[in-house]
C-alpha atoms as a PDB file:
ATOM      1  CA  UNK A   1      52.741 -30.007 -33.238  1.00  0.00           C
ATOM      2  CA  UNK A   2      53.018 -27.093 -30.752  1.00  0.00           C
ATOM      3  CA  UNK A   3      49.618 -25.411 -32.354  1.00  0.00           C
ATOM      4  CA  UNK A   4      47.848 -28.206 -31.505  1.00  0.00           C
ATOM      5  CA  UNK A   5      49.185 -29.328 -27.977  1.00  0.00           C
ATOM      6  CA  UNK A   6      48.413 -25.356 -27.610  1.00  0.00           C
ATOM      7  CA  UNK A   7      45.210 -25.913 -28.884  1.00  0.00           C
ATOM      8  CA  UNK A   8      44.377 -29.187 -26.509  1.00  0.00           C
ATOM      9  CA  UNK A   9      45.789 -26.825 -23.648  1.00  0.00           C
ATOM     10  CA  UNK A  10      43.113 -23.777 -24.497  1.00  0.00           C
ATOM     11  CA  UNK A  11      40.325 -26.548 -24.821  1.00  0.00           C
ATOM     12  CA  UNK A  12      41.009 -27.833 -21.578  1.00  0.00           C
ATOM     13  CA  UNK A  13      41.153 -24.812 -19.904  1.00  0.00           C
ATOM     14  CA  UNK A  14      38.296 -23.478 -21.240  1.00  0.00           C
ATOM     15  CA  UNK A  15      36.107 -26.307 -19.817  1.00  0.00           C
ATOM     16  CA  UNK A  16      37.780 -25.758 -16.664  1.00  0.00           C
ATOM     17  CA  UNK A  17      37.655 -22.195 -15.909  1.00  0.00           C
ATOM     18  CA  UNK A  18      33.717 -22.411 -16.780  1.00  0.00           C
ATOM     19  CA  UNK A  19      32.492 -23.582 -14.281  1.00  0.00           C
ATOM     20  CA  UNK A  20      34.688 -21.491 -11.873  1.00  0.00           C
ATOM     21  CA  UNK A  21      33.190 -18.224 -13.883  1.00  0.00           C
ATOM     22  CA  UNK A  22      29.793 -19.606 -13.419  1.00  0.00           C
ATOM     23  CA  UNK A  23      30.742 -20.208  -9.900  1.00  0.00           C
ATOM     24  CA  UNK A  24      32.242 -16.828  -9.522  1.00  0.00           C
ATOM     25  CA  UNK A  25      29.082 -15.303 -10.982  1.00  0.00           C
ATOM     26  CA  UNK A  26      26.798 -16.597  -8.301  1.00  0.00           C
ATOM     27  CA  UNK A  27      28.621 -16.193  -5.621  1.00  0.00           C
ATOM     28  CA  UNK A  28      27.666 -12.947  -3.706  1.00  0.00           C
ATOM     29  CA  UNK A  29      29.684 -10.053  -4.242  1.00  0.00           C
ATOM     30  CA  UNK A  30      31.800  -8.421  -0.916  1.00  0.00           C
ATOM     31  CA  UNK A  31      29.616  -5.584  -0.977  1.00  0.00           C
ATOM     32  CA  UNK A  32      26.228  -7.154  -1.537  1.00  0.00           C
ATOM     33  CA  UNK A  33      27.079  -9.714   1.609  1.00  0.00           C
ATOM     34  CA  UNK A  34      28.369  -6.011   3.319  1.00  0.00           C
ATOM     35  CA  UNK A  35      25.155  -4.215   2.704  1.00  0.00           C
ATOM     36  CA  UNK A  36      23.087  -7.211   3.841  1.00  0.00           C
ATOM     37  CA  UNK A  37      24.375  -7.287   6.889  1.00  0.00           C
ATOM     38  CA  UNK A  38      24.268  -3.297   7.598  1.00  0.00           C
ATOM     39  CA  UNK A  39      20.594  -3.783   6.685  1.00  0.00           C
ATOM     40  CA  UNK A  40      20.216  -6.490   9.510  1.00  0.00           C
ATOM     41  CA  UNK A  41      22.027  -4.687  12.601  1.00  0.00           C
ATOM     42  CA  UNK A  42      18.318  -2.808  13.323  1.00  0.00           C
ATOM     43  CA  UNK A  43      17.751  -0.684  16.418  1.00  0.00           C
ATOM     44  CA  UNK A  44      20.018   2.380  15.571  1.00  0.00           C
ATOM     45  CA  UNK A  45      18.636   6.018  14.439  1.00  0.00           C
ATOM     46  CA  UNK A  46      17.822   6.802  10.921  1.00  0.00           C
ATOM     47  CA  UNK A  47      21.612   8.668  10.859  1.00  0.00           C
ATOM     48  CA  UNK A  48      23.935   5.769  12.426  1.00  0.00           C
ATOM     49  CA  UNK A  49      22.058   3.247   9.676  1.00  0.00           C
ATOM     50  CA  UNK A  50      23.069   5.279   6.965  1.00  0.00           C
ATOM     51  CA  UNK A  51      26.645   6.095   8.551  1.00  0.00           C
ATOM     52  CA  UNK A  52      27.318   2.272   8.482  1.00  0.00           C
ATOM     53  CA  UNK A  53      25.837   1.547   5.606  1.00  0.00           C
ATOM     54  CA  UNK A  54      27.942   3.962   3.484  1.00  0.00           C
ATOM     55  CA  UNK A  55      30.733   2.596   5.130  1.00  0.00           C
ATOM     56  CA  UNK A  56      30.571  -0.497   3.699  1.00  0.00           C
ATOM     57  CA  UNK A  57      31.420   1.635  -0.155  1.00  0.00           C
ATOM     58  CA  UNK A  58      31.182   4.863  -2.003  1.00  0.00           C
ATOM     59  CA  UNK A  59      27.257   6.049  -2.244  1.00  0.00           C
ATOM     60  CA  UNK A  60      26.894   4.727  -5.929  1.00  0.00           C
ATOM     61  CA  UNK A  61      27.593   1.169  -5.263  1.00  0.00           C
ATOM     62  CA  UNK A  62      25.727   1.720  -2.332  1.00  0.00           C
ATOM     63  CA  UNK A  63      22.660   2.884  -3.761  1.00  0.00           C
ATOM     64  CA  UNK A  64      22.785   0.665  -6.488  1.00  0.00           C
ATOM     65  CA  UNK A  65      22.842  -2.620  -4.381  1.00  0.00           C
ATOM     66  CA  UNK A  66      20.137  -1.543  -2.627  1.00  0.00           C
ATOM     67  CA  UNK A  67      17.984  -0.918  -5.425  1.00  0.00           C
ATOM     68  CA  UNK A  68      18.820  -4.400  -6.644  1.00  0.00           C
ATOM     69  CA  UNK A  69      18.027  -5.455  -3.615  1.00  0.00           C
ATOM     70  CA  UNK A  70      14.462  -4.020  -3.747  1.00  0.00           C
ATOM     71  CA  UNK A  71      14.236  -4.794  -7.149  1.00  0.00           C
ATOM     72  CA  UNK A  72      14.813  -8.524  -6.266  1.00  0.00           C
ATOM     73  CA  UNK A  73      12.703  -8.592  -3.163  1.00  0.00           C
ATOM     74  CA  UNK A  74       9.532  -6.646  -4.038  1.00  0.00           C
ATOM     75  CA  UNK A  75       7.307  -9.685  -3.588  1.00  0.00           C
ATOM     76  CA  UNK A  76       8.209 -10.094  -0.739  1.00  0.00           C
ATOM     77  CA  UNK A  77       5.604  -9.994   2.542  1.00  0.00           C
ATOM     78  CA  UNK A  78       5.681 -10.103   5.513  1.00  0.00           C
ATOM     79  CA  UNK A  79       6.890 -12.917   7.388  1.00  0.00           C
ATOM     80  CA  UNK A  80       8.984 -13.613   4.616  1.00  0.00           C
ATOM     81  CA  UNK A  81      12.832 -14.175   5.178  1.00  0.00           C
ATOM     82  CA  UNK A  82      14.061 -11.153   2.600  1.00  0.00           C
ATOM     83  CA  UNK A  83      11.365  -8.836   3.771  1.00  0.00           C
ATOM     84  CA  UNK A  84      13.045  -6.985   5.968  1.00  0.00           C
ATOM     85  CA  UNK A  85      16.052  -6.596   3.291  1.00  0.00           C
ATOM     86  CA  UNK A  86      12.999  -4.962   1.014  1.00  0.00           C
ATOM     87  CA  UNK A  87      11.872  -2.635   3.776  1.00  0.00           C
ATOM     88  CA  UNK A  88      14.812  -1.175   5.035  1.00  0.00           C
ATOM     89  CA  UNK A  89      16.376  -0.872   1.266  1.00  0.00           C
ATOM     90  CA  UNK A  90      13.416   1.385   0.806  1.00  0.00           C
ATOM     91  CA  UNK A  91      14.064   3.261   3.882  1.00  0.00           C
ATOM     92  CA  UNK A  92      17.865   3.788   2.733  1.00  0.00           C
ATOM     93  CA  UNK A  93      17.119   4.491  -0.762  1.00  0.00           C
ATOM     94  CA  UNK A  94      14.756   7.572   1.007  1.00  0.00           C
ATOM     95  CA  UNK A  95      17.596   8.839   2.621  1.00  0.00           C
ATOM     96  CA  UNK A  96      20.050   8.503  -0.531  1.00  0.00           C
ATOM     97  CA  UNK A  97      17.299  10.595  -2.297  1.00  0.00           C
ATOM     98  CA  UNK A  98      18.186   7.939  -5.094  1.00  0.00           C
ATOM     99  CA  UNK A  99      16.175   9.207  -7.797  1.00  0.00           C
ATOM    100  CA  UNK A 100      16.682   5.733 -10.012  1.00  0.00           C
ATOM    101  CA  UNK A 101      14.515   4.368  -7.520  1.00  0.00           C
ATOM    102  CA  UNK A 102      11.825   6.147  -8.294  1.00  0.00           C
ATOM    103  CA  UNK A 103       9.635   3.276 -10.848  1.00  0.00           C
ATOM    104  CA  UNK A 104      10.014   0.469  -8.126  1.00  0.00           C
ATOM    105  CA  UNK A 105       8.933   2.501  -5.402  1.00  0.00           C
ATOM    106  CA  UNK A 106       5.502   3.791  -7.317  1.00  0.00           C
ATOM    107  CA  UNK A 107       5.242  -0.167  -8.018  1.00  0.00           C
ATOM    108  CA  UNK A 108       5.343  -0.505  -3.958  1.00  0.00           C
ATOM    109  CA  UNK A 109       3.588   2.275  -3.253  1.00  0.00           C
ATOM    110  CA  UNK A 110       0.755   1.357  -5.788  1.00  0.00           C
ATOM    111  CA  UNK A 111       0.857  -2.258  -6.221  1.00  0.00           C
ATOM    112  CA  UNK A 112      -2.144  -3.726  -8.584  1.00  0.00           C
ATOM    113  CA  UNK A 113      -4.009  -4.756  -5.430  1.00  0.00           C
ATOM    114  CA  UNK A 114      -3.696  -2.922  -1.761  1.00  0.00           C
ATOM    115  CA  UNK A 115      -4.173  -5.755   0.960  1.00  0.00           C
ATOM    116  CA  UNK A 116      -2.802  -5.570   4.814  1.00  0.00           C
ATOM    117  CA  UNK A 117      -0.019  -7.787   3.308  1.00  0.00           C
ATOM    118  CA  UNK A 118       1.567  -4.396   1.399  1.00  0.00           C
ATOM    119  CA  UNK A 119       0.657  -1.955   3.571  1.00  0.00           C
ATOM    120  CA  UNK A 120       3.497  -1.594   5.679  1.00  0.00           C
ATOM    121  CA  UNK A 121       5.506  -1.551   2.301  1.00  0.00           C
ATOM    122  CA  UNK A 122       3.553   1.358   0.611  1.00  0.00           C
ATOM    123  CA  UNK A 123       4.037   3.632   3.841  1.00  0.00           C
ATOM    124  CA  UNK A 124       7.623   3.032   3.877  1.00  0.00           C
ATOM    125  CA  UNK A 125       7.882   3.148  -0.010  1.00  0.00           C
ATOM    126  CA  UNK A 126       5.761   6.765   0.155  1.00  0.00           C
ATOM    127  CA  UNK A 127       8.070   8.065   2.929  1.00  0.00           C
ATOM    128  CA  UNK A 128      11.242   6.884   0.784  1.00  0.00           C
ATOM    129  CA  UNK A 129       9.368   8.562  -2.259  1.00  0.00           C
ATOM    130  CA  UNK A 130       8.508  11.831  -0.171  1.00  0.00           C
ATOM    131  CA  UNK A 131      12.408  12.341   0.365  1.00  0.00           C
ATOM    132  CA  UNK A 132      13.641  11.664  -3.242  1.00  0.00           C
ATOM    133  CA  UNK A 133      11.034  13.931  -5.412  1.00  0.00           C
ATOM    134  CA  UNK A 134       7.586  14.790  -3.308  1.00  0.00           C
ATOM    135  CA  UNK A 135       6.961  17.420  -6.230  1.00  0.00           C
ATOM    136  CA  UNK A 136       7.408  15.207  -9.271  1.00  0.00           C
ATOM    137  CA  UNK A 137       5.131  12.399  -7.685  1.00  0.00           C
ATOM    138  CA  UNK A 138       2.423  14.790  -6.016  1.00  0.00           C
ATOM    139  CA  UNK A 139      -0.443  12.711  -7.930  1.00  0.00           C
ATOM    140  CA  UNK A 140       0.918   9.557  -6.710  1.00  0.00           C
ATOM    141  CA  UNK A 141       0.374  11.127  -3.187  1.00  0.00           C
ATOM    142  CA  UNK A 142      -2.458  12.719  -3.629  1.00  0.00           C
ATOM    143  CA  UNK A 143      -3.896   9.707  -5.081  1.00  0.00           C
ATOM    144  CA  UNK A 144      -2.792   7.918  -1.845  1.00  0.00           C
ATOM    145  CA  UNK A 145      -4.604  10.706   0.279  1.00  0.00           C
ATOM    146  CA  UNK A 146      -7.885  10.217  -1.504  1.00  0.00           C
ATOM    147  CA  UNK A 147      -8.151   6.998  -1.938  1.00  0.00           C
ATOM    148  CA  UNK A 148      -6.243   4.674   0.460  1.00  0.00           C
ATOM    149  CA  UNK A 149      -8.066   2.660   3.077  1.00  0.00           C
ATOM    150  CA  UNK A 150      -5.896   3.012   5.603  1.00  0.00           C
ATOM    151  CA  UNK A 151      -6.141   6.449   7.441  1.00  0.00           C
ATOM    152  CA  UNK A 152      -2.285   6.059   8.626  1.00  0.00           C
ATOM    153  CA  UNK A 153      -1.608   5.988   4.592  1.00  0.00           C
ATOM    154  CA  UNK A 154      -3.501   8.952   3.922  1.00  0.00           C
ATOM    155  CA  UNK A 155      -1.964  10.596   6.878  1.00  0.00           C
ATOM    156  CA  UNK A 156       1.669   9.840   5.378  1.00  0.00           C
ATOM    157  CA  UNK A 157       0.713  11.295   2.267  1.00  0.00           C
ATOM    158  CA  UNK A 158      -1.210  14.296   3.908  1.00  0.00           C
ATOM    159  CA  UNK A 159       2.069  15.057   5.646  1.00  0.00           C
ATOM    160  CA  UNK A 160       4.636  15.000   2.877  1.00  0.00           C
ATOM    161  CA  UNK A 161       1.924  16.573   1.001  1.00  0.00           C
ATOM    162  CA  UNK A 162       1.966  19.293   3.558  1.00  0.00           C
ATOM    163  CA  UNK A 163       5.729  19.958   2.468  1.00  0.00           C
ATOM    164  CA  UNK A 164       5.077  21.138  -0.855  1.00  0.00           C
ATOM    165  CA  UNK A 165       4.282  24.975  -1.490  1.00  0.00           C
ATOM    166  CA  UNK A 166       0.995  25.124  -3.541  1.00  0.00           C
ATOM    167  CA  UNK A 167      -2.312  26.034  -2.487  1.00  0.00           C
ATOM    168  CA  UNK A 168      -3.890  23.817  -4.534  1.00  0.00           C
ATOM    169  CA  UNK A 169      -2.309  20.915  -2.310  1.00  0.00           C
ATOM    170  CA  UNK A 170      -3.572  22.734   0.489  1.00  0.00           C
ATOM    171  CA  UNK A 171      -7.265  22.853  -0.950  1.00  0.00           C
ATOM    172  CA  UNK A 172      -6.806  18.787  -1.073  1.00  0.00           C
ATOM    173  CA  UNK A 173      -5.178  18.705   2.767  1.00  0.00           C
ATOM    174  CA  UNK A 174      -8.560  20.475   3.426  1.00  0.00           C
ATOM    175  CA  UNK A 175     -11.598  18.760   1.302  1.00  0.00           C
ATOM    176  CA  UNK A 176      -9.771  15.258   2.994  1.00  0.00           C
ATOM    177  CA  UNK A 177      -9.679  16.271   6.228  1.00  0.00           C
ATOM    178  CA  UNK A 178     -13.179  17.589   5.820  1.00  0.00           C
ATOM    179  CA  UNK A 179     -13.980  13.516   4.700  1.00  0.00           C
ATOM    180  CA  UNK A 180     -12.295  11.849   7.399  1.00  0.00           C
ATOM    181  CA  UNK A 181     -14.935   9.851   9.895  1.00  0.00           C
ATOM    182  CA  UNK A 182     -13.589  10.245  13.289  1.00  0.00           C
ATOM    183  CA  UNK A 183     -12.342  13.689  14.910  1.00  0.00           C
ATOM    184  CA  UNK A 184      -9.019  12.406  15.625  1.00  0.00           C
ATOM    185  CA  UNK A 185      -8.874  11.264  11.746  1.00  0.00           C
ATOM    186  CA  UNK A 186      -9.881  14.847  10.821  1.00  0.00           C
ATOM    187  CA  UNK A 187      -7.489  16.637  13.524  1.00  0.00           C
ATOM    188  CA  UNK A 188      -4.561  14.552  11.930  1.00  0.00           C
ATOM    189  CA  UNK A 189      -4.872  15.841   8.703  1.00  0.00           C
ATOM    190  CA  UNK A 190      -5.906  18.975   9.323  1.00  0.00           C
ATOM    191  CA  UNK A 191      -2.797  19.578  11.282  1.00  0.00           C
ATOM    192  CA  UNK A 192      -0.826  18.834   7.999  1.00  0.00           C
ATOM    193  CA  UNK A 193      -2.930  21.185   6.022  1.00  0.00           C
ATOM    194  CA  UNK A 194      -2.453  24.373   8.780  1.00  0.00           C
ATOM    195  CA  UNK A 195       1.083  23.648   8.589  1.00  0.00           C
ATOM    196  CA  UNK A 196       1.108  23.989   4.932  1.00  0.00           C
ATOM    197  CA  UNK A 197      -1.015  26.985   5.110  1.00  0.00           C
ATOM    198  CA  UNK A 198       1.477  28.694   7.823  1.00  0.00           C
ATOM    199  CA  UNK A 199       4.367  28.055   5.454  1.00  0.00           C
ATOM    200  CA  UNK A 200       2.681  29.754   2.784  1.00  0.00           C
ATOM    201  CA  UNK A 201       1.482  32.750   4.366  1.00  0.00           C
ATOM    202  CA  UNK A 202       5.589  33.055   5.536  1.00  0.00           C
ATOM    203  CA  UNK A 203       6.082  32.497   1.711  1.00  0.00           C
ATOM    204  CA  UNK A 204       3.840  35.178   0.448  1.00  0.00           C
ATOM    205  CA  UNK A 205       4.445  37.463   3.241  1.00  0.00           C
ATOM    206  CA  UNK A 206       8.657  37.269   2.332  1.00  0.00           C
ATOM    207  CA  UNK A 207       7.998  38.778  -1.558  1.00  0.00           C
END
């Protein structure tokens, strides 16, 4: 008798406290609703943004709600309402140098098909990229130097480009530059690639 009324008891609390789990599971987490909101408060510099954001929790949980939070939104364009959550979860991850975030950004970055509807996204997602690991994606950039449409694209790659110490980025700087069509397209990069060339003549001259 008191195995089953236990029984009856588990069974009925089973079926109740399922659909409170499945309710629990939905319902956004503290720190999720935390970081959203961080991410919405725009207008401060690049350093008060990340102060408030890593308020909200230590950097790992940080970091890793932002990545879902690109993960989740990376179809997103502009004019859409989670768009700006994708953008400036980009920007963050940059400045977290998160290196997990590294595949979805190269899927920004490089999407299947470039259109004015991504390229806000694949400057920020370069710049984010440019602060995690510019060395280990240097194809990806010079790929976006080469080839990219937009001349404010090639001039974001051109200058994290411009960071890395090898002359044979600084032979690319130079061949694009030489390609560009207007003067002020050329000057641009070509700034990037006498930078580069000043920082390794310091280099060399230092041994």
């Amino acid at each position: 008798m008191t195995t089953g009324l236990s029984l009856r008891i588990l069974i009925l609390l089973t079926m109740f406290l399922r659909p409170v789990c499945a309710f629990q599971a939905v319902r956004p987490a503290p720190l999720v609703e935390a970081v959203k909101k961080e991410l919405s408060r725009i207008g401060d510099g690049d350093a008060a943004f990340m102060a408030r954001l890593l308020a909200t929790g230590d950097r790992a949980s940080v970091s890793a709600v932002l990545l879902d939070l690109v993960k989740q939104y990376k179809t997103e364009h502009p004019g859409d309402p989670e768009y700006y959550l994708l953008s400036l979860s980009a920007v963050a991850l940059g400045y977290l140098k998160e290196q997990q975030a590294i595949p979805v950004l190269i899927e920004l970055a490089r999407p299947a098909e470039r259109s004015k509807a991504n390229e806000y996204i694949r400057v920020i997602a370069l710049i984010a990229i440019g602060r995690i690991d510019p060395v280990g994606n240097r194809d990806l950039l010079l790929d976006a130097l080469r080839t990219d449409e937009q001349w404010y694209i090639r001039r974001t790659a051109a200058s994290i480009l411009s960071n890395i110490g090898d002359s044979a980025v600084l032979q690319e700087l130079d061949v694009q530059a030489a390609k560009e069509r207007t003067p002020g397209e050329r000057e641009g990069i070509q700034k990037d690639a006498d930078a580069l060339r000043t920082r390794l003549a310091a280099a060399n001259k230092g041994k």
